[in-house]
Protein backbone atom coordinates (compact mmCIF):
# COMPACT_ATOMS: atom_id res chain seq x y z
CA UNK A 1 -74.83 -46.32 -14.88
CA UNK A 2 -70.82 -46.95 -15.13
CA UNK A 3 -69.44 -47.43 -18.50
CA UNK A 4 -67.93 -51.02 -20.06
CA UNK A 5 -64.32 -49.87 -18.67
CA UNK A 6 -65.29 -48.82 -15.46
CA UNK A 7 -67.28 -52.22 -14.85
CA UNK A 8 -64.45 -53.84 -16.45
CA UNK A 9 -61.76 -52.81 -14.28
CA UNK A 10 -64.44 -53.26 -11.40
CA UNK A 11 -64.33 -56.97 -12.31
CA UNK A 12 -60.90 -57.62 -12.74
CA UNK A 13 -60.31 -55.82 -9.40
CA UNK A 14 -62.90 -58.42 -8.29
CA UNK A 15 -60.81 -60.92 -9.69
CA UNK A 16 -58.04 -60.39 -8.48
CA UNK A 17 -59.40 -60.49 -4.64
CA UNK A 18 -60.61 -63.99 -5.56
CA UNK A 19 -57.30 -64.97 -7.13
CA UNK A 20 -55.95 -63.82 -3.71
CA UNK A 21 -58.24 -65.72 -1.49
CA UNK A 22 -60.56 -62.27 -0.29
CA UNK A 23 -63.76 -63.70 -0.67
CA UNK A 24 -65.45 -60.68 1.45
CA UNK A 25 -63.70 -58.40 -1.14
CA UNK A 26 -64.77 -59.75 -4.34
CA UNK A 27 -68.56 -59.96 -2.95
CA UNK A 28 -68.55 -56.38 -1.87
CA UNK A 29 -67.26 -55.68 -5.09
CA UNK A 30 -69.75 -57.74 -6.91
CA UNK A 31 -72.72 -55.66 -5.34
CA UNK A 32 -71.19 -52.73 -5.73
CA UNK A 33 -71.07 -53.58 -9.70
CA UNK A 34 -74.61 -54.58 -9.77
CA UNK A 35 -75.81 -51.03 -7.88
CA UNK A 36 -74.14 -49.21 -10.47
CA UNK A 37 -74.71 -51.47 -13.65
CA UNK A 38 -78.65 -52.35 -12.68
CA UNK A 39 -77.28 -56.07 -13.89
CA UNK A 40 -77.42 -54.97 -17.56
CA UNK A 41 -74.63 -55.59 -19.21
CA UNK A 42 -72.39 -57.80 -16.98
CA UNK A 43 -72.95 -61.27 -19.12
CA UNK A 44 -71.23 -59.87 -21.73
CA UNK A 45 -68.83 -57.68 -20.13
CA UNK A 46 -67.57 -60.56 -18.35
CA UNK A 47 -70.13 -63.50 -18.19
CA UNK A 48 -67.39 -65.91 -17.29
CA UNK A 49 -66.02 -64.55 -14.30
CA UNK A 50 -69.27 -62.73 -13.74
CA UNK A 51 -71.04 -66.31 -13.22
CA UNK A 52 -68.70 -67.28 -10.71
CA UNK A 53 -68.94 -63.92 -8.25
CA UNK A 54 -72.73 -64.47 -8.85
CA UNK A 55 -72.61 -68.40 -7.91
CA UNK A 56 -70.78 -67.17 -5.22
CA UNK A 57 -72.73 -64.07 -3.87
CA UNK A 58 -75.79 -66.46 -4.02
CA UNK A 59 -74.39 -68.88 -2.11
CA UNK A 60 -73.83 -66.32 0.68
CA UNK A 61 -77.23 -64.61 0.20
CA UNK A 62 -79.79 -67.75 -0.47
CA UNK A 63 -77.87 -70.50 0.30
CA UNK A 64 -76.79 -73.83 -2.05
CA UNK A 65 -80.09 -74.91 -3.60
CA UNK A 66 -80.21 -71.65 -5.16
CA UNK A 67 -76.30 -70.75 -5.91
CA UNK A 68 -76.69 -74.47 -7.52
CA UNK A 69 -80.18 -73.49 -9.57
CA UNK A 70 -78.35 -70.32 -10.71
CA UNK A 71 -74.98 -71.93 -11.84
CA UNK A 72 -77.43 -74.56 -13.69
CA UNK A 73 -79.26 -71.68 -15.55
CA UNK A 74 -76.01 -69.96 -16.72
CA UNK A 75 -74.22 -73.37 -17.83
CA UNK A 76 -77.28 -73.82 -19.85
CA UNK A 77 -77.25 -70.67 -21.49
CA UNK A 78 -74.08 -70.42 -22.33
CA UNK A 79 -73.56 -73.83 -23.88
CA UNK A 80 -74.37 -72.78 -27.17
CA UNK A 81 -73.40 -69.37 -27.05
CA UNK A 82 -70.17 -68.72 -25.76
CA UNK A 83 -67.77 -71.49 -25.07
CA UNK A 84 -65.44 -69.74 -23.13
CA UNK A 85 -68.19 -68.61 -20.95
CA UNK A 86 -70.32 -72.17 -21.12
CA UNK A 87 -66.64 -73.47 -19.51
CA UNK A 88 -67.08 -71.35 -16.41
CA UNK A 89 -70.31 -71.90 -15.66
CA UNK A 90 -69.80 -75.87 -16.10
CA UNK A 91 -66.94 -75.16 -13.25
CA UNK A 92 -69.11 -72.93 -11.02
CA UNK A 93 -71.85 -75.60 -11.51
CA UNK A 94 -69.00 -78.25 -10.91
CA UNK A 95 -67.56 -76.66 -7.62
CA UNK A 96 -71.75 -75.85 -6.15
CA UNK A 97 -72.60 -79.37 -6.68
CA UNK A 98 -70.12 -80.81 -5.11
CA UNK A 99 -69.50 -78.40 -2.36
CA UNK A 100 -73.60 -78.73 -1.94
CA UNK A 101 -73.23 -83.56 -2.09
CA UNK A 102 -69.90 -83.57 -1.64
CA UNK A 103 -69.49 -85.42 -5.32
CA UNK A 104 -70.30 -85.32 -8.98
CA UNK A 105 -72.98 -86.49 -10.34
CA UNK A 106 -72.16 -88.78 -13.25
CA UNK A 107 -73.46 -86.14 -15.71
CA UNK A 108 -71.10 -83.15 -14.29
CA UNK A 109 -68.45 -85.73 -14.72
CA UNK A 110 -68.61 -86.70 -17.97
CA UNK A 111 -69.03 -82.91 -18.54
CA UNK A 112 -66.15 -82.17 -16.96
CA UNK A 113 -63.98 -84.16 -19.38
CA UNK A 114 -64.85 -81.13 -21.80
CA UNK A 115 -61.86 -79.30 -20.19
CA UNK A 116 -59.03 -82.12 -20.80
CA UNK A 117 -60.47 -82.34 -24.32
CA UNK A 118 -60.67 -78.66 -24.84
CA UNK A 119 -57.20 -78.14 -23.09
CA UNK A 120 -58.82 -75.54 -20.92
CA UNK A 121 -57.17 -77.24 -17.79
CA UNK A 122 -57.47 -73.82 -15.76
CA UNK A 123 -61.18 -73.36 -15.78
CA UNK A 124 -61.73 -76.84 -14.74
CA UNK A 125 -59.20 -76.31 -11.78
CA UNK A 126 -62.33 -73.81 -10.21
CA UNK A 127 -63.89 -76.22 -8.28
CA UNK A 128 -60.85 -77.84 -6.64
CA UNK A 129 -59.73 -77.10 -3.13
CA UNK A 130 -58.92 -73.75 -2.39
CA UNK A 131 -55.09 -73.29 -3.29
CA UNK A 132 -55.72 -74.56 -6.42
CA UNK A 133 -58.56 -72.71 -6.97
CA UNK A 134 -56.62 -69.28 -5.84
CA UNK A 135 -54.09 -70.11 -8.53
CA UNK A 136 -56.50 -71.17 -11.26
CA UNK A 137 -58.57 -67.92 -10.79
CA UNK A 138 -55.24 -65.73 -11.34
CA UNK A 139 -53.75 -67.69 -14.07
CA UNK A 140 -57.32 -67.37 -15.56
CA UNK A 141 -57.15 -63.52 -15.44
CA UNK A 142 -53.76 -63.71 -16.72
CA UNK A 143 -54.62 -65.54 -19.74
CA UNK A 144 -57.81 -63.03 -20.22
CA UNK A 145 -55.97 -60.46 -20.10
CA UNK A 146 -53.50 -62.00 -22.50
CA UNK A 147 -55.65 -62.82 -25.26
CA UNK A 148 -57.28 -59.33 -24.70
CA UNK A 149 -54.07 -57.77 -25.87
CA UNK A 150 -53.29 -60.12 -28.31
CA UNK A 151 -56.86 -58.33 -30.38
C-alpha cells in the first residue's frame, strides 16, 4: 500500500492529464492507483476527482449503463456528506447521462442549478463539451490546490 501523499500526488498527476485532454493517461493512472491503494482510501483522499476518473474508467471498462449506475451511487452518497464532493459527482452524473440520452433529465436539471446557486460554476462546467471541460478540470485543480494551502 502507498501512503496519502504518494496517492495524492498520483491523483493530481491524474488530474492534470485530464485537464490536458490525455484521457489514456489519467486511466492508466487511475488503475495504477487502485493496484497500489486496494481502493481503500481514495474517497477521502480525493473523492471528488476520484469519482470522475472512476465514472470515467467505467465507462471504458463496462460501458454507460454502468459508468451512469456508478456516478448515481456516488452523487447519492455524497449528498449529505461532503458538498464539495456531492458537486462532482452531480457533474460526473450530469456529463454520463447526457453523453449516455444525449439530454438531462428534468431532475439532473433542476439539480444542476445547485452550482449557479452555490457559485461553484467550475464543477458544473464538467459535463460540457470538451474544451470547456479541459479548462474546468485545471481551474478545478487550481482552486484545490489553492484552498489546500490556504489550511
Amino acid at each position: 500500500m502507498i501512503g496519502t501523499w504518494q496517492s495524492y500526488f498520483s491523483f493530481e498527476n491524474a488530474s492534470r492529464a485530464l485537464a490536458t485532454g490525455n484521457v489514456a493517461l489519467a486511466l492508466s493512472i487511475h488503475r495504477e492507483i487502485q493496484k497500489l491503494t486496494g481502493s481503500v482510501h481514495q474517497l477521502y483522499v480525493q473523492g471528488g476527482l476520484n469519482v470522475k476518473l472512476d465514472v470515467l474508467t467505467t465507462l471504458h471498462d463496462k460501458g454507460p449503463e454502468s459508468a451512469g449506475q456508478l456516478a448515481l451511487e456516488r452523487k447519492t452518497f455524497f449528498k449529505s456528506r461532503v458538498p464539495l464532493y456531492y458537486l462532482d459527482a452531480l457533474a460526473a452524473s450530469a456529463w454520463i447521462e447526457k453523453r449516455t440520452n444525449d439530454r438531462y433529465s428534468s431532475e439532473t436539471e433542476e439539480e444542476l442549478k445547485v452550482f449557479e446557486a452555490s457559485g461553484a460554476l467550475g464543477n458544473g462546467l464538467f459535463f460540457r463539451p470538451r474544451a470547456s471541460l479541459v479548462r474546468t478540470l485545471f481551474a478545478s485543480v487550481c482552486a484545490e490546490r489553492d484552498s489546500l494551502v490556504a489550511y
